[in-house]
Protein backbone atom coordinates (compact mmCIF):
# COMPACT_ATOMS: atom_id res chain seq x y z
CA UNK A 1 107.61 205.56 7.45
CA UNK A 2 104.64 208.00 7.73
CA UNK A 3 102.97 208.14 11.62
CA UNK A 4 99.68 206.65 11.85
CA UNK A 5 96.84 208.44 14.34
CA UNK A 6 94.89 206.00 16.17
CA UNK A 7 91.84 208.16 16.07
CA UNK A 8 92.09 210.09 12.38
CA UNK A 9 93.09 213.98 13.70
CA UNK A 10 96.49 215.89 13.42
CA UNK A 11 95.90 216.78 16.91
CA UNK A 12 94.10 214.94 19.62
CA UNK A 13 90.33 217.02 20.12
CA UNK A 14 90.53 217.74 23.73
CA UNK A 15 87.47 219.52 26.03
CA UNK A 16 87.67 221.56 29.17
CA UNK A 17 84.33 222.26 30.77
CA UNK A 18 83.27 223.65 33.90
CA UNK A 19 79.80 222.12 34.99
CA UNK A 20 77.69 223.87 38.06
CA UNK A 21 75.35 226.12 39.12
CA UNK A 22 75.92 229.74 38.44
CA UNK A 23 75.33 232.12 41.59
CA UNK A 24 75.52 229.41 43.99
CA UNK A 25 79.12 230.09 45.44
CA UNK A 26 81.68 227.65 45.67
CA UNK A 27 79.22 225.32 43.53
CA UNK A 28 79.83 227.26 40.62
CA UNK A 29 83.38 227.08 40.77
CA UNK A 30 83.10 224.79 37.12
CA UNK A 31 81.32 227.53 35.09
CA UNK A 32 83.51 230.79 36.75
CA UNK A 33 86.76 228.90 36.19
CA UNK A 34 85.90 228.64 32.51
CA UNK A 35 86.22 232.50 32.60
CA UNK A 36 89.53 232.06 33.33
CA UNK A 37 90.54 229.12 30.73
CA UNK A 38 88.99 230.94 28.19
CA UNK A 39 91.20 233.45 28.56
CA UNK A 40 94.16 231.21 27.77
CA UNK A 41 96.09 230.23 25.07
CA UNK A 42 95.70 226.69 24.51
CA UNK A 43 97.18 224.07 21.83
CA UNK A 44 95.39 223.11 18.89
CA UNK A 45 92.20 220.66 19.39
CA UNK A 46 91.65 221.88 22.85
CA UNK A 47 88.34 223.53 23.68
CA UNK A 48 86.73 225.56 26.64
CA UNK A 49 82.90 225.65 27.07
CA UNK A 50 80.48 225.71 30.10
CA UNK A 51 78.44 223.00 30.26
CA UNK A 52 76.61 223.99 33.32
CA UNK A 53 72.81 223.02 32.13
CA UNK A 54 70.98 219.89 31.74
CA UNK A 55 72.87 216.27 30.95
CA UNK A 56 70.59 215.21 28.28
CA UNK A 57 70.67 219.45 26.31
CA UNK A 58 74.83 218.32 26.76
CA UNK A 59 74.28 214.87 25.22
CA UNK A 60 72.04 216.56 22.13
CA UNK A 61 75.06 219.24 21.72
CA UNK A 62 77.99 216.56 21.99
CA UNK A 63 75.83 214.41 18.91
CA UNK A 64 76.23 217.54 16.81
CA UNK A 65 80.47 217.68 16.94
CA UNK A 66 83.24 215.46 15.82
CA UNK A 67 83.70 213.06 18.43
CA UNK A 68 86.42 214.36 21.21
CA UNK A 69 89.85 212.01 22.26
CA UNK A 70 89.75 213.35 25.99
CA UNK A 71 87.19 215.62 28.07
CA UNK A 72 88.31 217.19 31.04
CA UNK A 73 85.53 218.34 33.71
CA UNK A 74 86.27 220.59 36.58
CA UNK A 75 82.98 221.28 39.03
CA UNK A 76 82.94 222.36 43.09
CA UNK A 77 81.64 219.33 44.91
CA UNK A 78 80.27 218.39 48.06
CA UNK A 79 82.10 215.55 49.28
CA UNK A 80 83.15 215.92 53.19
CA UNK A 81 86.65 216.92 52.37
CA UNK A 82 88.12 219.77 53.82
CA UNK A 83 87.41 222.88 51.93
CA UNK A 84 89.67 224.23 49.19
CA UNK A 85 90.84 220.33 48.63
CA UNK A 86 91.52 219.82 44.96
CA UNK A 87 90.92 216.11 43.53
CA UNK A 88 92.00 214.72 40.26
CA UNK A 89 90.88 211.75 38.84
CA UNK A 90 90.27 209.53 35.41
CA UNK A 91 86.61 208.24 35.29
CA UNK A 92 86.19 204.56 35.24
CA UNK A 93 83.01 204.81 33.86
CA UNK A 94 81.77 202.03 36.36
CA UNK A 95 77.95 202.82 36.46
CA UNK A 96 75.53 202.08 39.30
CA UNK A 97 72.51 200.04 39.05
CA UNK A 98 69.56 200.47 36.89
CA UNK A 99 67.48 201.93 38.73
CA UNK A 100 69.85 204.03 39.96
CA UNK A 101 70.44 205.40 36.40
CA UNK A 102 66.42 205.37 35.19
CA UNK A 103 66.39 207.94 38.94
CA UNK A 104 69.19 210.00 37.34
CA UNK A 105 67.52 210.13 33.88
CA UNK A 106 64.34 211.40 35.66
CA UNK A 107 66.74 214.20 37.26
CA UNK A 108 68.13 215.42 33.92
CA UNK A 109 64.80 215.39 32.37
CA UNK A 110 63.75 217.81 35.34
CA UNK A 111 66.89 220.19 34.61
CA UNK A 112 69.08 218.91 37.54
CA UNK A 113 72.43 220.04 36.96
CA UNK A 114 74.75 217.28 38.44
CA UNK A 115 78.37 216.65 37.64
CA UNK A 116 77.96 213.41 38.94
CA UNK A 117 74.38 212.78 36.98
CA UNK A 118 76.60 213.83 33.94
CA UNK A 119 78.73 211.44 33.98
CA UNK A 120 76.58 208.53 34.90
CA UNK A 121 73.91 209.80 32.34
CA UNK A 122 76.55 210.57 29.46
CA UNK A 123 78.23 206.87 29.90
CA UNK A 124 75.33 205.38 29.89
CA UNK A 125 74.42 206.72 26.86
CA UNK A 126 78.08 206.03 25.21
CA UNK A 127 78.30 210.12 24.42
CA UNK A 128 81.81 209.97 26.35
CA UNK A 129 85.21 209.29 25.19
CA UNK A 130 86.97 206.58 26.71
CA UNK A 131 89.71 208.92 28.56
CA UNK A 132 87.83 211.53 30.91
CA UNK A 133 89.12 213.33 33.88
CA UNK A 134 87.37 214.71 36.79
CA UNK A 135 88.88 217.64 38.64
CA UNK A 136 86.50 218.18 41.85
CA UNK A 137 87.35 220.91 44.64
CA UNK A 138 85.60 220.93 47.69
CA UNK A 139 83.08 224.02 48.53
CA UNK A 140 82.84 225.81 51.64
CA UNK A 141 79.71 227.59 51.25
CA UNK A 142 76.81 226.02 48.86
CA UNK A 143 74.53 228.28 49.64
CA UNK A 144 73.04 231.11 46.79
CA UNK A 145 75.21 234.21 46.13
CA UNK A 146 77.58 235.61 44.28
CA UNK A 147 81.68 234.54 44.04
CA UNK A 148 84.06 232.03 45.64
CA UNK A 149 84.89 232.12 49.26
CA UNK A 150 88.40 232.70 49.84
CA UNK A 151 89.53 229.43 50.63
CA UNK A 152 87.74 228.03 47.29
CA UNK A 153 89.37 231.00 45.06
CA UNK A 154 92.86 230.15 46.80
CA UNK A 155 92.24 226.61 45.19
CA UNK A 156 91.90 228.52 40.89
CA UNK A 157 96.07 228.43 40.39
CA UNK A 158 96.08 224.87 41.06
CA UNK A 159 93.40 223.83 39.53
CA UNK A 160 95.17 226.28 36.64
CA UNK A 161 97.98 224.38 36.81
CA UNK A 162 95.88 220.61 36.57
CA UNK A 163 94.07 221.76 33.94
CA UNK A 164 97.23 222.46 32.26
CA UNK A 165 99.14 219.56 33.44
CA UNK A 166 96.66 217.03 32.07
CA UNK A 167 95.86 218.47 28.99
CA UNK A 168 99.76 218.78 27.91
CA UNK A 169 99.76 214.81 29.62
CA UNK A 170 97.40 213.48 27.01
CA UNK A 171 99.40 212.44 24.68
CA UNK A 172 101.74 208.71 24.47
CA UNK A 173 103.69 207.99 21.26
CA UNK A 174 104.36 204.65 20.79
CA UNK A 175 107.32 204.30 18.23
CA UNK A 176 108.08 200.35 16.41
CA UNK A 177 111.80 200.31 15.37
CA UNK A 178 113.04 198.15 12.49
CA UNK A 179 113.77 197.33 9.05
CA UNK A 180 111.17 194.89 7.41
CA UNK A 181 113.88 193.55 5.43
CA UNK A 182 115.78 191.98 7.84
CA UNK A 183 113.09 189.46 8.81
CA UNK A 184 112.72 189.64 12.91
CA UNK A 185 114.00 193.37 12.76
CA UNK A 186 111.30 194.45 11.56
CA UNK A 187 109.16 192.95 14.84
CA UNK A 188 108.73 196.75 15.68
CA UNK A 189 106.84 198.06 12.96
CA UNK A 190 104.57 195.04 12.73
CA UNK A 191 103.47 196.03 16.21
CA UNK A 192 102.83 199.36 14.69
CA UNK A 193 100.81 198.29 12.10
CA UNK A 194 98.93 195.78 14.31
CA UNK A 195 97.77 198.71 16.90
CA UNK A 196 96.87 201.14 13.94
CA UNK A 197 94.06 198.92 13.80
CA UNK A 198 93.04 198.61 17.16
CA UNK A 199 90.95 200.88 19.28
CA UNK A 200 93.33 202.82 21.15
CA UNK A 201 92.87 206.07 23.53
CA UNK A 202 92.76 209.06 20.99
CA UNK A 203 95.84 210.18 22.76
CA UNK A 204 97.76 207.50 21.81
CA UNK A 205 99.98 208.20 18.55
CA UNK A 206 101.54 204.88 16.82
CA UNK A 207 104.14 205.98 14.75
CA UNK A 208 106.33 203.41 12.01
CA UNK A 209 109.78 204.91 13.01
CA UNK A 210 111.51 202.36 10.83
CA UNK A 211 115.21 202.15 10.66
CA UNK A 212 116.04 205.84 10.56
CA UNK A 213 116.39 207.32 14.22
CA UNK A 214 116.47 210.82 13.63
CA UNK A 215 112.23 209.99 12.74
CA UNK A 216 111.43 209.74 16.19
CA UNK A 217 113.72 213.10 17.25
CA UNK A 218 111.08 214.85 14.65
CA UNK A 219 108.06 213.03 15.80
CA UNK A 220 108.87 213.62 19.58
CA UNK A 221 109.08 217.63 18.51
CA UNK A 222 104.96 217.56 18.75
CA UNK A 223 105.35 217.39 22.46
CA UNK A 224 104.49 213.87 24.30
CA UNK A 225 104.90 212.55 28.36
CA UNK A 226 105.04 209.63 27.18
CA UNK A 227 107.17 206.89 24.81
CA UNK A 228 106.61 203.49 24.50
CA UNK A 229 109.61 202.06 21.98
CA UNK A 230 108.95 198.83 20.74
CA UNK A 231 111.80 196.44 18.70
CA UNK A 232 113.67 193.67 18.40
CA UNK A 233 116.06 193.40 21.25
CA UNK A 234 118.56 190.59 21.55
CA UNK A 235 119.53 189.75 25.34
CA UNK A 236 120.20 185.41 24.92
CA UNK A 237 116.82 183.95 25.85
CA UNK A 238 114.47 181.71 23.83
CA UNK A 239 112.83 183.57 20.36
CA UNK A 240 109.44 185.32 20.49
CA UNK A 241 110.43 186.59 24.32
CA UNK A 242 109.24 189.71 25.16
CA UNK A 243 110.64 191.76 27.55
CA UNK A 244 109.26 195.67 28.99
CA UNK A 245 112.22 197.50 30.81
CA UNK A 246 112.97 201.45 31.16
CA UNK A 247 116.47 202.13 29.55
CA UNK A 248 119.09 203.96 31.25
CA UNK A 249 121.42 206.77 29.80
CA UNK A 250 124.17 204.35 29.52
CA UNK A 251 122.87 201.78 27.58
CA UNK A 252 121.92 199.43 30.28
CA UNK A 253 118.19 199.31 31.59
CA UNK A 254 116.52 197.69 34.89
CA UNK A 255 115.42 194.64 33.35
CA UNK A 256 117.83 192.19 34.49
CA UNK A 257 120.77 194.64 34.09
CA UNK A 258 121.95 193.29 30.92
CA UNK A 259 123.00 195.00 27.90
CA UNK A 260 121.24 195.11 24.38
CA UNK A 261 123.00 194.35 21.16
CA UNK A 262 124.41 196.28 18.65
CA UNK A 263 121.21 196.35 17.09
CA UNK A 264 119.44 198.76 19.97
CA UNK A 265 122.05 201.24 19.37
CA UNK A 266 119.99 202.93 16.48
CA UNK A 267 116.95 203.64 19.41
CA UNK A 268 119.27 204.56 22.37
CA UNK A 269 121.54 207.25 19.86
CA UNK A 270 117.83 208.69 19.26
CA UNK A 271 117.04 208.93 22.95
CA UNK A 272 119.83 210.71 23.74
CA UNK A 273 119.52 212.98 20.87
CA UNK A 274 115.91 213.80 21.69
CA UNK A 275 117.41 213.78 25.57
CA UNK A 276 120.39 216.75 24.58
CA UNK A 277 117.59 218.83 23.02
CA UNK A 278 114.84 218.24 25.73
CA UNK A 279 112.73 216.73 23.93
CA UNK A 280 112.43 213.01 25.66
CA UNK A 281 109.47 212.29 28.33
CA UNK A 282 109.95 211.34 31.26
CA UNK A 283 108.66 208.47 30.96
CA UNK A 284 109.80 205.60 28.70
CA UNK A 285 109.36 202.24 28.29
CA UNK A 286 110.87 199.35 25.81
CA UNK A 287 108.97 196.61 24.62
CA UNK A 288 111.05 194.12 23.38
CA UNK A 289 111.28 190.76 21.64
CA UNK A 290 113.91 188.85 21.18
CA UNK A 291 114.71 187.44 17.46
CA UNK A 292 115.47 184.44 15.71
CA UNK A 293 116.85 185.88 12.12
CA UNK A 294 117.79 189.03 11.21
CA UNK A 295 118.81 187.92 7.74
CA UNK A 296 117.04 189.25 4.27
CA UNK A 297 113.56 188.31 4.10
CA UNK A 298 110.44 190.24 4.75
CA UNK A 299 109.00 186.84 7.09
CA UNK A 300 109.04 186.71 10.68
CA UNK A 301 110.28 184.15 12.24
CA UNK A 302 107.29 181.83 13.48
CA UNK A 303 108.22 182.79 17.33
CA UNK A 304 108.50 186.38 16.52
CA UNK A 305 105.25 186.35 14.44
CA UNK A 306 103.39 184.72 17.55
CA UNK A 307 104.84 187.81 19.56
CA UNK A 308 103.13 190.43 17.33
CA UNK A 309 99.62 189.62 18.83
CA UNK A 310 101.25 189.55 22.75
CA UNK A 311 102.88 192.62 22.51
CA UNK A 312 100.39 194.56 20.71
CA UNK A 313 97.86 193.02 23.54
CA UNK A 314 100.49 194.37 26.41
CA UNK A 315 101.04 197.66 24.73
CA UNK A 316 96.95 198.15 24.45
CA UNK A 317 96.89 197.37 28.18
CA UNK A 318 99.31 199.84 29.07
CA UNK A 319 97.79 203.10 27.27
CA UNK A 320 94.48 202.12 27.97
CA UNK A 321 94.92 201.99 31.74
CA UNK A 322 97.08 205.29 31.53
CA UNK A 323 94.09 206.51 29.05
CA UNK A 324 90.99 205.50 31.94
């Protein structure tokens, strides 16, 4: 079954961008670590700019690209932390009262650049993508002048190493199991194709693995930290019940400690193919539902058919709060 993108690209579009002052020491750590990205080799879709001028110039430039799936801002703050203290974090987006915002407008207008102004200004204005993070490290010295102080430039390989850790972390596939011949088997890829239609994170790939394991070894090969396998999984309770549980290497898995059917054999051999070439997450998760009829038929059973819409809901929750 071909893989669907929730948000259209081969490759999720992904921005790094330092925001700050230039000459004004550890406040321009943003725009003198982009020196350093740029110098980088970075995956497809990924981007490194300075965006150290005014929020509303940066709003007029974002209307003029493709929209991106995740933005990653790295500025030197001032927040009473000790000094050198790196701080990574996804935006809420939870904006402050109006007149708060009209005062931060005012600001831009003025040429204020703010990393917090940004933010505030650019949600505000719905010129953000839903999955943003913040990486924030502490100045020493604010004042004007040239460079980092030493415990601010001791702070770059971390940083380095965030900036790498989170671009490489932006990606989930979710993979639906089944064949839509067998009636409930096929629970799996109707999830799929309900979420294909949903507004998902721009990270988040939903991908129709079908019956054929050895599809989700090749899919996994574009690098994700995180899989989310969804099927039909019989374990003796009532049809239409869904159950989330992390497998284990032996078959069983921490949700009640029993053991799937026959049937789950197909996605566990593919784990532990994709596991023997290094090639499964860390993280993994099963959403399951257990069947009424696996016989020939393209129909659901009624409780598995009232499932679709719960687990596609649950699965939604789950990458959107990792995607926030």
């Amino acid at each position: 079954m071909p893989a669907v993108w929730t948000d259209g690209p081969a490759a999720p579009r992904v921005l790094i961008a330092g925001v700050g002052y230039h000459h004004l020491r550890d406040m321009s750590f943003g725009p003198l670590l982009v020196e350093r990205l740029s110098a980088i080799e970075w995956p497809p879709g990924v981007e490194i700019e300075d965006l150290s001028y005014g929020p509303v110039g940066i709003m007029h430039n974002l209307d003029a690209r493709d929209p991106y799936d995740r933005m990653i801002f790295v500025a030197g703050v001032k927040r009473g932390r000790e000094a050198g203290t790196m701080h990574s974090y996804r935006w809420n987006g939870a904006l402050p009262d109006p007149e708060e915002i009209q005062a931060r407008v005012a600001e831009a207008v003025t040429g204020v650049i703010s990393l917090d102004n940004l933010l505030i200004i650019a949600t505000y204005f719905g010129k953000l993508p839903r999955d943003v993070v913040v990486i924030e490290v502490e100045a020493e010295d604010e004042g004007w002048g040239e460079g980092l102080t030493p415990v601010v430039e001791e702070a770059i390989p971390r940083v380095l190493e965030e900036v790498r850790r989170q671009t490489a972390g932006a990606r989930t596939l979710v993979a639906g199991f089944g064949n839509l011949l067998l009636g409930d088997d096929g629970f799996g890829v109707r999830v799929i194709q309900r979420l294909s239609g949903m507004d998902l994170p721009g990270s988040v790939k939903a991908c129709e693995i079908g019956a054929g394991g050895i599809n989700l070894v090749l899919t996994l090969m574009e690098d994700f930290s995180r899989l989310i396998v969804v099927d039909a999984v019989r374990q003796g309770r009532p049809p239409g019940t869904l159950c989330v549980f992390t497998p284990k290497e032996n078959g069983h898995h921490a949700h009640g400690g029993a053991t799937a059917d026959p049937h789950f054999a197909e996605p566990l051999r593919a784990m532990e193919l994709a596991r023997a070439l290094e090639l499964l997450p860390e993280s993994v998760t099963v959403v399951g539902c257990e069947p009424e009829s696996c016989e020939l038929t393209l129909e659901l059973s009624s409780p598995v058919a009232e499932a679709v819409d719960r687990a596609a809901a649950k699965i939604f929750e789950m990458v959107s709060e990792e995607g926030r």
